[in-house]
PDB file of N, CA and C in Angstrom:
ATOM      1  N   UNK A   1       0.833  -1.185   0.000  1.00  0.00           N
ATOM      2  CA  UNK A   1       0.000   0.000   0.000  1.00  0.00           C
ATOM      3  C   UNK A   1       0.880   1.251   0.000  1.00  0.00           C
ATOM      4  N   UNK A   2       0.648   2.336  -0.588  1.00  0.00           N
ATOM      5  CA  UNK A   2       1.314   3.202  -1.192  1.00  0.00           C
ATOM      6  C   UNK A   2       1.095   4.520   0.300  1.00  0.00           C
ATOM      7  N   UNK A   3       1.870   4.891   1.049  1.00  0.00           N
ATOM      8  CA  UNK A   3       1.966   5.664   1.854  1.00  0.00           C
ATOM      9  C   UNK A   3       1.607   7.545   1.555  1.00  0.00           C
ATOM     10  N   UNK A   4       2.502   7.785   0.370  1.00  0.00           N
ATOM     11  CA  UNK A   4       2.562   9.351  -0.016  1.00  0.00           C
ATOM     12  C   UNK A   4       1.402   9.384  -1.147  1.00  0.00           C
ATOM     13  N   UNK A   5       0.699  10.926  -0.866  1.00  0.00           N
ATOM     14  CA  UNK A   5      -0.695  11.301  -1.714  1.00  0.00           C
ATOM     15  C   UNK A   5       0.325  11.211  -3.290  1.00  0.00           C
ATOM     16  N   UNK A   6      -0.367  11.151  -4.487  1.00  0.00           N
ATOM     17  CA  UNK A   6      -0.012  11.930  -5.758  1.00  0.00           C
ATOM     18  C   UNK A   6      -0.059  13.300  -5.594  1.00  0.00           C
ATOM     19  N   UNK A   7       0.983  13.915  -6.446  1.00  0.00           N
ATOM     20  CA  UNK A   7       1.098  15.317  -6.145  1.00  0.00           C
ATOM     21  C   UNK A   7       0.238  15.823  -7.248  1.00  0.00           C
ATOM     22  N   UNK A   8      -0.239  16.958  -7.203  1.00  0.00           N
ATOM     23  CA  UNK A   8      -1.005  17.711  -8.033  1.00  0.00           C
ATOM     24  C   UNK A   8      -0.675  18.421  -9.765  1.00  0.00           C
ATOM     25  N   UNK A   9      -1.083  17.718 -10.687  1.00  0.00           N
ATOM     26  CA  UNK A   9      -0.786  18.115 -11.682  1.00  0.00           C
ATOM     27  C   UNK A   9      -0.446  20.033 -11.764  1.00  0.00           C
ATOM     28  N   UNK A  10       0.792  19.690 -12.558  1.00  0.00           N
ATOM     29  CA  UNK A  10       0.882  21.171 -12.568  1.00  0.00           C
ATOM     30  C   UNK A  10       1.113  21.339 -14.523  1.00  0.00           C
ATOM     31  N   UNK A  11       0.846  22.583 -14.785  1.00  0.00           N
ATOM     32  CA  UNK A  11       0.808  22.691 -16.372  1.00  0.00           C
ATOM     33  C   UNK A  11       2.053  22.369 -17.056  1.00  0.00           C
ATOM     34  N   UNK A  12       2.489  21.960 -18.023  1.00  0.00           N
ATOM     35  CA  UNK A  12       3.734  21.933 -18.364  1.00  0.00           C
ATOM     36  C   UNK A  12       4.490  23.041 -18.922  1.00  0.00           C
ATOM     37  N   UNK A  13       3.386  23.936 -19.142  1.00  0.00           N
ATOM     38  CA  UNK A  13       3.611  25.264 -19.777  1.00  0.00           C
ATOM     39  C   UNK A  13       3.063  26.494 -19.288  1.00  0.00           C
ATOM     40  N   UNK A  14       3.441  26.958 -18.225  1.00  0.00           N
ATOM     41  CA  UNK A  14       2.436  27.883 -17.147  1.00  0.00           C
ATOM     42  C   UNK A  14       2.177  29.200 -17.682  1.00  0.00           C
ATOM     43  N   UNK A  15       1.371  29.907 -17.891  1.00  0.00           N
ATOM     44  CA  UNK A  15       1.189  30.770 -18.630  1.00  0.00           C
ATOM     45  C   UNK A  15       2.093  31.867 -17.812  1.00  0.00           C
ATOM     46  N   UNK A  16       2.498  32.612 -18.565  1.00  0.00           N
ATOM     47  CA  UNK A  16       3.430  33.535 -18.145  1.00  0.00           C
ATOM     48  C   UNK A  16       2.484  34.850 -17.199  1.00  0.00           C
ATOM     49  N   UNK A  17       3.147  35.292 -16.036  1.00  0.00           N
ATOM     50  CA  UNK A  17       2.805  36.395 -15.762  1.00  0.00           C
ATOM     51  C   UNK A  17       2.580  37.613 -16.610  1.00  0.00           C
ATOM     52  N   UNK A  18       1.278  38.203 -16.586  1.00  0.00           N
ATOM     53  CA  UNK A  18       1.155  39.481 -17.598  1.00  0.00           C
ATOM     54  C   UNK A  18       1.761  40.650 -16.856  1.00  0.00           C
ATOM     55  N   UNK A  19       2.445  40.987 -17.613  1.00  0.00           N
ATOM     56  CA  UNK A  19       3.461  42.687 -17.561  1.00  0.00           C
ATOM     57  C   UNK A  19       2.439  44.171 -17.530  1.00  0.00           C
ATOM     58  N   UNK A  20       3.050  45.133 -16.771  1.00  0.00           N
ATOM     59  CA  UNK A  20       1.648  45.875 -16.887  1.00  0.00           C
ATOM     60  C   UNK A  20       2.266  46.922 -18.168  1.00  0.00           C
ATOM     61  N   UNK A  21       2.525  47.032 -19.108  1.00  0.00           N
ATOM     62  CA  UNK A  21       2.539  47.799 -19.895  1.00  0.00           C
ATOM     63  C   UNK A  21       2.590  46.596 -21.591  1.00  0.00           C
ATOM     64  N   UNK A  22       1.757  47.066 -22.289  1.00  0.00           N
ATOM     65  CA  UNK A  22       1.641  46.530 -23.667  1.00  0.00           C
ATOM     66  C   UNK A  22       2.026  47.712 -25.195  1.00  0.00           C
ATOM     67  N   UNK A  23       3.016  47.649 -25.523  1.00  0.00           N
ATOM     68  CA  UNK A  23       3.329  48.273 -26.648  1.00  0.00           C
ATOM     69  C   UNK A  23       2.894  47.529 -27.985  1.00  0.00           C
ATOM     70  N   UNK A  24       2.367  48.643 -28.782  1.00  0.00           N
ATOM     71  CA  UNK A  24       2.259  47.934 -29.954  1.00  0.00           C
ATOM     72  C   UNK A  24       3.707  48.230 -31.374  1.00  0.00           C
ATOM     73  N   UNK A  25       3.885  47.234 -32.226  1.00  0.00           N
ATOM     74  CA  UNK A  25       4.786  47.552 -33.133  1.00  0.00           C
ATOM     75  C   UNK A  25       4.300  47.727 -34.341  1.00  0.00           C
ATOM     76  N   UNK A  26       3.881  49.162 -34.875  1.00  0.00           N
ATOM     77  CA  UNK A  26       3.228  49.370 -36.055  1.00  0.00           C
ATOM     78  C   UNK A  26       4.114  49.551 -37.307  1.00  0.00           C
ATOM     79  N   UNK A  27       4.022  49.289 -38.028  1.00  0.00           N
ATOM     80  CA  UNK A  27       4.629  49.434 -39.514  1.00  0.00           C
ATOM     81  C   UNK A  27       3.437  49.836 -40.515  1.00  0.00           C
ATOM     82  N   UNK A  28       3.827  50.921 -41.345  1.00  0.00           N
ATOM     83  CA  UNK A  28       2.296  51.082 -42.408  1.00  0.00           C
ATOM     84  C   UNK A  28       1.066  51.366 -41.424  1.00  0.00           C
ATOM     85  N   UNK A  29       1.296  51.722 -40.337  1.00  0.00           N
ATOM     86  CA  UNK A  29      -0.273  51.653 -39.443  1.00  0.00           C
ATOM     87  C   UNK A  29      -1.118  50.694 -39.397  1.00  0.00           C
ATOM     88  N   UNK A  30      -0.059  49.542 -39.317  1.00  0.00           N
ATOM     89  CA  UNK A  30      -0.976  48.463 -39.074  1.00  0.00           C
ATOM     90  C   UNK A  30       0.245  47.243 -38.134  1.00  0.00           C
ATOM     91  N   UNK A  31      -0.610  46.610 -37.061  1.00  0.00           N
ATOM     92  CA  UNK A  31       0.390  46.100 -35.675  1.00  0.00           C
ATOM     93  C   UNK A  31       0.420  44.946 -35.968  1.00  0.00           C
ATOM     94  N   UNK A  32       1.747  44.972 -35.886  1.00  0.00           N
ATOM     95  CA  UNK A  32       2.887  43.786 -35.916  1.00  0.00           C
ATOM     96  C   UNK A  32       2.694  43.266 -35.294  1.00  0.00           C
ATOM     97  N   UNK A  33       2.844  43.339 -33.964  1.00  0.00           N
ATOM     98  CA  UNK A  33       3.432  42.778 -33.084  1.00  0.00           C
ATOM     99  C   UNK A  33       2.473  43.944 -31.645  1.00  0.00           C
ATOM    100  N   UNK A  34       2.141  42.846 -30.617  1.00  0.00           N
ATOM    101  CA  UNK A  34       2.059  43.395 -29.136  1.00  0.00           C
ATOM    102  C   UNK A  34       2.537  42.893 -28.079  1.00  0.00           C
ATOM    103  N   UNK A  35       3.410  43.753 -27.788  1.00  0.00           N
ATOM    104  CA  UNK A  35       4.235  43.355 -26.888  1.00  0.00           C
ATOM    105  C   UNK A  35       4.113  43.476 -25.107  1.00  0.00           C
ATOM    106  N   UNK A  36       3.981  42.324 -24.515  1.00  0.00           N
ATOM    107  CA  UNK A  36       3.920  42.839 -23.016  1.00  0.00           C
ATOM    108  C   UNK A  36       4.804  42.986 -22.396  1.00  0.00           C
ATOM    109  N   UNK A  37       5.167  43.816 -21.900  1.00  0.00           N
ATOM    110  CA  UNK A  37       6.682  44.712 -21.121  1.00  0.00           C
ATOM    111  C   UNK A  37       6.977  45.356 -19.803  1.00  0.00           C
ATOM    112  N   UNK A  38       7.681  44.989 -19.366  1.00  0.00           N
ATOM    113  CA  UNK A  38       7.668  45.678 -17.779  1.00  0.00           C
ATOM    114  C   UNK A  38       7.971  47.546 -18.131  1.00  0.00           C
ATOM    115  N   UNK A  39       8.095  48.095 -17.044  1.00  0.00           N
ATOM    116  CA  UNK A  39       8.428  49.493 -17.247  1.00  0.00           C
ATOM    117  C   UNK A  39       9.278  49.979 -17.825  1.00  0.00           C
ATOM    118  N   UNK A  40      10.853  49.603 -18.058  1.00  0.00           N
ATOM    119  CA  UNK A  40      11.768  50.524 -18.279  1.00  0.00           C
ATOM    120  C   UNK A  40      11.755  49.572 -19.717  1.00  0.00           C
ATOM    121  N   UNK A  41      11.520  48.061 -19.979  1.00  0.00           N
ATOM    122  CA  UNK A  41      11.375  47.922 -21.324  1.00  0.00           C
ATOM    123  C   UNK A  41      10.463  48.909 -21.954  1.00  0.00           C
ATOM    124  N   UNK A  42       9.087  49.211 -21.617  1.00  0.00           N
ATOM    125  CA  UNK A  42       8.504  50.574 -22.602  1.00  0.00           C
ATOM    126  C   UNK A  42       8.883  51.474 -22.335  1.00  0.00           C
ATOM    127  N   UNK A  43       9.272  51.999 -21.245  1.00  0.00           N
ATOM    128  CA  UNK A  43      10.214  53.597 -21.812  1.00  0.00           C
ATOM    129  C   UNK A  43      11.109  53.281 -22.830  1.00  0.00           C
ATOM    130  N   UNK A  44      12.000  51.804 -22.702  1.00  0.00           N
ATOM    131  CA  UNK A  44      13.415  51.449 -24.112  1.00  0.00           C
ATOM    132  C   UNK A  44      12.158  51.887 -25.477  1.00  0.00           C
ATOM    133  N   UNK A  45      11.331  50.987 -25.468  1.00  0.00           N
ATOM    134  CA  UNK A  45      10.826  51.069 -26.795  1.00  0.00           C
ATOM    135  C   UNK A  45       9.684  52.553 -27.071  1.00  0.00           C
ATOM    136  N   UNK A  46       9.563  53.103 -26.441  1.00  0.00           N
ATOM    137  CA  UNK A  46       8.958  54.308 -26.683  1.00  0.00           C
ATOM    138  C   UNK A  46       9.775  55.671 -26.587  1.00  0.00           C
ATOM    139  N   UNK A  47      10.997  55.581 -26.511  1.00  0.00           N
ATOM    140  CA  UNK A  47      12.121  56.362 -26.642  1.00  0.00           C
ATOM    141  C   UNK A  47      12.565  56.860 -27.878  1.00  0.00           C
ATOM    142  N   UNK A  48      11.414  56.582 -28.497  1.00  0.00           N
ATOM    143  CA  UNK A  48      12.008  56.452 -30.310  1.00  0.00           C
ATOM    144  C   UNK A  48      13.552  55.812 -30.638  1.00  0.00           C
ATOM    145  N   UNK A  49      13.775  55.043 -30.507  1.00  0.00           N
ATOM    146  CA  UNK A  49      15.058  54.607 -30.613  1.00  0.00           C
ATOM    147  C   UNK A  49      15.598  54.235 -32.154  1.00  0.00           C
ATOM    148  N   UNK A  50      16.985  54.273 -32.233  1.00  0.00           N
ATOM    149  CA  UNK A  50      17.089  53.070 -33.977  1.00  0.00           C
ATOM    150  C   UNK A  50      17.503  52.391 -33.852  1.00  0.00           C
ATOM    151  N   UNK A  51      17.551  51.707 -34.597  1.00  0.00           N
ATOM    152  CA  UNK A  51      17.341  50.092 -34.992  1.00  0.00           C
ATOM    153  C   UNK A  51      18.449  49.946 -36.101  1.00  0.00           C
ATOM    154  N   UNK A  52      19.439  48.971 -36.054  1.00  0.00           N
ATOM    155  CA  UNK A  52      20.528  49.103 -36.753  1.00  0.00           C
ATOM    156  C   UNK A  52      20.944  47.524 -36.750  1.00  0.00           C
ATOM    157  N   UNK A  53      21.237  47.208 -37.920  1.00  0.00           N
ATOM    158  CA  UNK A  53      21.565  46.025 -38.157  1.00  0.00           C
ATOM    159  C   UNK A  53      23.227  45.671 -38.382  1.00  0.00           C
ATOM    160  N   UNK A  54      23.987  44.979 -36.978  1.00  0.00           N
ATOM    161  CA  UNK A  54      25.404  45.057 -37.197  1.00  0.00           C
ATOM    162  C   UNK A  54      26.041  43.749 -37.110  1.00  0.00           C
ATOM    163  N   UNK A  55      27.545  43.316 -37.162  1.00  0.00           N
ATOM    164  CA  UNK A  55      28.079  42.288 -37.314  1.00  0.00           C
ATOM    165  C   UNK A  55      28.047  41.431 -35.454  1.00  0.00           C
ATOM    166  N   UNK A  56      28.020  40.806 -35.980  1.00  0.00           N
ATOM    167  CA  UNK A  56      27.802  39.340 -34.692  1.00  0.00           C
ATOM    168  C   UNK A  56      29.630  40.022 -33.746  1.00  0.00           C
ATOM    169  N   UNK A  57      29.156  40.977 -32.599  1.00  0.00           N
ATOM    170  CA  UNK A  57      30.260  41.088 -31.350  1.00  0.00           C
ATOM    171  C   UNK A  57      30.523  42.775 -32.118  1.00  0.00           C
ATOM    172  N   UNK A  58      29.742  43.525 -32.700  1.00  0.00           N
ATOM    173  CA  UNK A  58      30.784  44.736 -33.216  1.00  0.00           C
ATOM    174  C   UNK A  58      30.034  45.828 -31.908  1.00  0.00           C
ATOM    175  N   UNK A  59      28.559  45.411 -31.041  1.00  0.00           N
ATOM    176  CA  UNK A  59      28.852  45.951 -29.772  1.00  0.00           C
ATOM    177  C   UNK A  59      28.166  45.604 -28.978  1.00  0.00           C
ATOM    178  N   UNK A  60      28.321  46.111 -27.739  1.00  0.00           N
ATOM    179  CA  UNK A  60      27.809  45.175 -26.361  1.00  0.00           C
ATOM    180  C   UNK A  60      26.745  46.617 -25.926  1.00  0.00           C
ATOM    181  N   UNK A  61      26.021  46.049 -24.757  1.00  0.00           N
ATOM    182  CA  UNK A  61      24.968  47.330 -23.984  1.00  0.00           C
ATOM    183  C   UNK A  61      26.277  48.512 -23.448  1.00  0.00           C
ATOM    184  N   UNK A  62      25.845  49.078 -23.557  1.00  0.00           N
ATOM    185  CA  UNK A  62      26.636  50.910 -22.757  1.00  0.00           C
ATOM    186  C   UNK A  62      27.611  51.008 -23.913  1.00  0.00           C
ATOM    187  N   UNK A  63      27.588  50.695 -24.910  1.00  0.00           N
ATOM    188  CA  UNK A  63      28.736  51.481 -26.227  1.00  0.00           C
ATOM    189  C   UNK A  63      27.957  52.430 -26.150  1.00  0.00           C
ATOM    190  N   UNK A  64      28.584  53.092 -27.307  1.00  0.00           N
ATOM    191  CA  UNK A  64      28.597  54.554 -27.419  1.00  0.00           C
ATOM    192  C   UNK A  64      28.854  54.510 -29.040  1.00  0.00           C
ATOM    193  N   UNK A  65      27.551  54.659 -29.749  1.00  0.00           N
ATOM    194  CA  UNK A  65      27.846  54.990 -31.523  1.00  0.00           C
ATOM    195  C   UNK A  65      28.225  56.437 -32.174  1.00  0.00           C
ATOM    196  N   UNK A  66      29.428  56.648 -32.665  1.00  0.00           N
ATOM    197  CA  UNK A  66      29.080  57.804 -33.379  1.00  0.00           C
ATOM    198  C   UNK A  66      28.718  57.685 -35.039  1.00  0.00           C
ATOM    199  N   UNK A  67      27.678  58.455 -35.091  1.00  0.00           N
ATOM    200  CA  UNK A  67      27.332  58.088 -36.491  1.00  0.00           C
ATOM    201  C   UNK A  67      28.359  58.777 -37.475  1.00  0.00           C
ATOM    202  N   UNK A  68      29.069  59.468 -37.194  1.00  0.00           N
ATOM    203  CA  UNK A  68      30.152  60.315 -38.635  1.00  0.00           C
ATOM    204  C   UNK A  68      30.880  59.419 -38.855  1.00  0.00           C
ATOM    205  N   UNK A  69      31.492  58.161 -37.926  1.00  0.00           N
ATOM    206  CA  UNK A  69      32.734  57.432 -37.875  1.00  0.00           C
ATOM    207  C   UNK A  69      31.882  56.185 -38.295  1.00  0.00           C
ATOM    208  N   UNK A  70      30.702  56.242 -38.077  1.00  0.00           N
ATOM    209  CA  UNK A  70      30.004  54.688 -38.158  1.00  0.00           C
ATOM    210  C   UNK A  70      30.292  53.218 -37.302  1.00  0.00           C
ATOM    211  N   UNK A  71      31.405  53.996 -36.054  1.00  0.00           N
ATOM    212  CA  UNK A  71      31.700  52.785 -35.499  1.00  0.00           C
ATOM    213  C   UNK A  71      31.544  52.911 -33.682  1.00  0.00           C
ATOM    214  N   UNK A  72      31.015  51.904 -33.324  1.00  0.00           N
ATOM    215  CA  UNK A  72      30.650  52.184 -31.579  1.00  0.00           C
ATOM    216  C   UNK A  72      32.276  51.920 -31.083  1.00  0.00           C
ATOM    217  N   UNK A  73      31.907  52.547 -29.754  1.00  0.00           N
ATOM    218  CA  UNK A  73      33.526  52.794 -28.968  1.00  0.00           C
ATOM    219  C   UNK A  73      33.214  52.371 -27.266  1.00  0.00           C
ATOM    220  N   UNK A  74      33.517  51.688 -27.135  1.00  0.00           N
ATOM    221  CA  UNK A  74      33.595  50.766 -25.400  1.00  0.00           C
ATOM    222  C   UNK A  74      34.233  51.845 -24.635  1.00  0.00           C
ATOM    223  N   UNK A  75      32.986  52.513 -23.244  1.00  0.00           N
ATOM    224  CA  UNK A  75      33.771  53.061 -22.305  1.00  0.00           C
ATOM    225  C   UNK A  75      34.842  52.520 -21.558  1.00  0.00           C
ATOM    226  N   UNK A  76      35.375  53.734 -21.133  1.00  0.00           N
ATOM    227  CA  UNK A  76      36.654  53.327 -19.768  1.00  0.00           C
ATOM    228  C   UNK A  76      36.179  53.437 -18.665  1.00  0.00           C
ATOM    229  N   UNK A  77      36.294  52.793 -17.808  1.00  0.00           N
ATOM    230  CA  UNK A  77      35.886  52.991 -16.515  1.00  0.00           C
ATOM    231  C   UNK A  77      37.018  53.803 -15.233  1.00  0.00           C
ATOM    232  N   UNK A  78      36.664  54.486 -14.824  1.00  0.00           N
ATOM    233  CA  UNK A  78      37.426  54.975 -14.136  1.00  0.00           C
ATOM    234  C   UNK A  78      37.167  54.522 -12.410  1.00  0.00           C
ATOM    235  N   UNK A  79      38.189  53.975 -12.272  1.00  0.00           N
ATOM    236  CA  UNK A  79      38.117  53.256 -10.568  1.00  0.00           C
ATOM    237  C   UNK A  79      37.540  54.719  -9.709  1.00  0.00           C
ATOM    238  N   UNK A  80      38.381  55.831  -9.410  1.00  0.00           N
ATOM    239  CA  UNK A  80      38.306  56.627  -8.816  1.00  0.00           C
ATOM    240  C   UNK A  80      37.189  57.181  -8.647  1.00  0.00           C
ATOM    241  N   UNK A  81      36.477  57.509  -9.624  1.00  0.00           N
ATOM    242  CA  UNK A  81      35.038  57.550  -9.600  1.00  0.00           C
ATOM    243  C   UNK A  81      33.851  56.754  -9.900  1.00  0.00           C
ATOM    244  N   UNK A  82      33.894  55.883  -9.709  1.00  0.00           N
ATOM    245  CA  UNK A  82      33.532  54.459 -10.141  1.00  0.00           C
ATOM    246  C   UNK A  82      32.629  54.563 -10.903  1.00  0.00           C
ATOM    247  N   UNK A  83      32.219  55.780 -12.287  1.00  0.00           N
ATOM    248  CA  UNK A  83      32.381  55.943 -13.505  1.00  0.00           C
ATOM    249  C   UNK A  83      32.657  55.924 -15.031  1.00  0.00           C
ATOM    250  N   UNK A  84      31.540  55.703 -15.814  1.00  0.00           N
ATOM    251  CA  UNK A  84      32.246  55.351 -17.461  1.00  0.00           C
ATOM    252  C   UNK A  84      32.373  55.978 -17.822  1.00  0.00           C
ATOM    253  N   UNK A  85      33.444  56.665 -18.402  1.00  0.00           N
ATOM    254  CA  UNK A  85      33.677  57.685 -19.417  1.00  0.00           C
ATOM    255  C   UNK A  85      33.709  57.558 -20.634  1.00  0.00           C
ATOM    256  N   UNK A  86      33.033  58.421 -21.877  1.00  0.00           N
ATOM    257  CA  UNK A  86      32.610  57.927 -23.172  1.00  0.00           C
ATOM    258  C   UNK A  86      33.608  58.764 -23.961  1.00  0.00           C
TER     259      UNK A  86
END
């Protein structure tokens, strides 16, 4: 005789927590895409930002692009002020 209850089915695929902000991605005025997003993801995407298509490692988050040179540039960090300088 079997001592321990069966445990309670659980989903295999749990529906994800909903985010409180939903952006839409329009092209032509008509939506792509809706996206559910925490806060500082929709400020990223409502920042008007661009969108740039580059080589696999040419940059990481916190570069710094200048567009005349066309090429991003990795801050220095400065210990002393525990600071990036661009």
């Amino acid at each position: 005789m079997l001592e321990k209850e069966v445990p309670e089915i659980v989903k295999p695929f749990p529906e994800p927590e909903r985010l409180p902000f939903d952006v839409v991605m329009l092209i032509d005025n008509i939506v792509y895409q809706v996206l559910n997003v925490d806060g500082q993801t929709a400020a990223q995407y409502l920042s008007q930002p661009t969108y740039m298509r580059i080589k696999d490692g040419e940059a990481k988050t916190g570069w710094r692009y200048n567009p005349e040179t066309k090429t991003f540039t990795r801050p220095t960090y400065d210990p002393e002020t525990d600071t990036f300088q661009y």
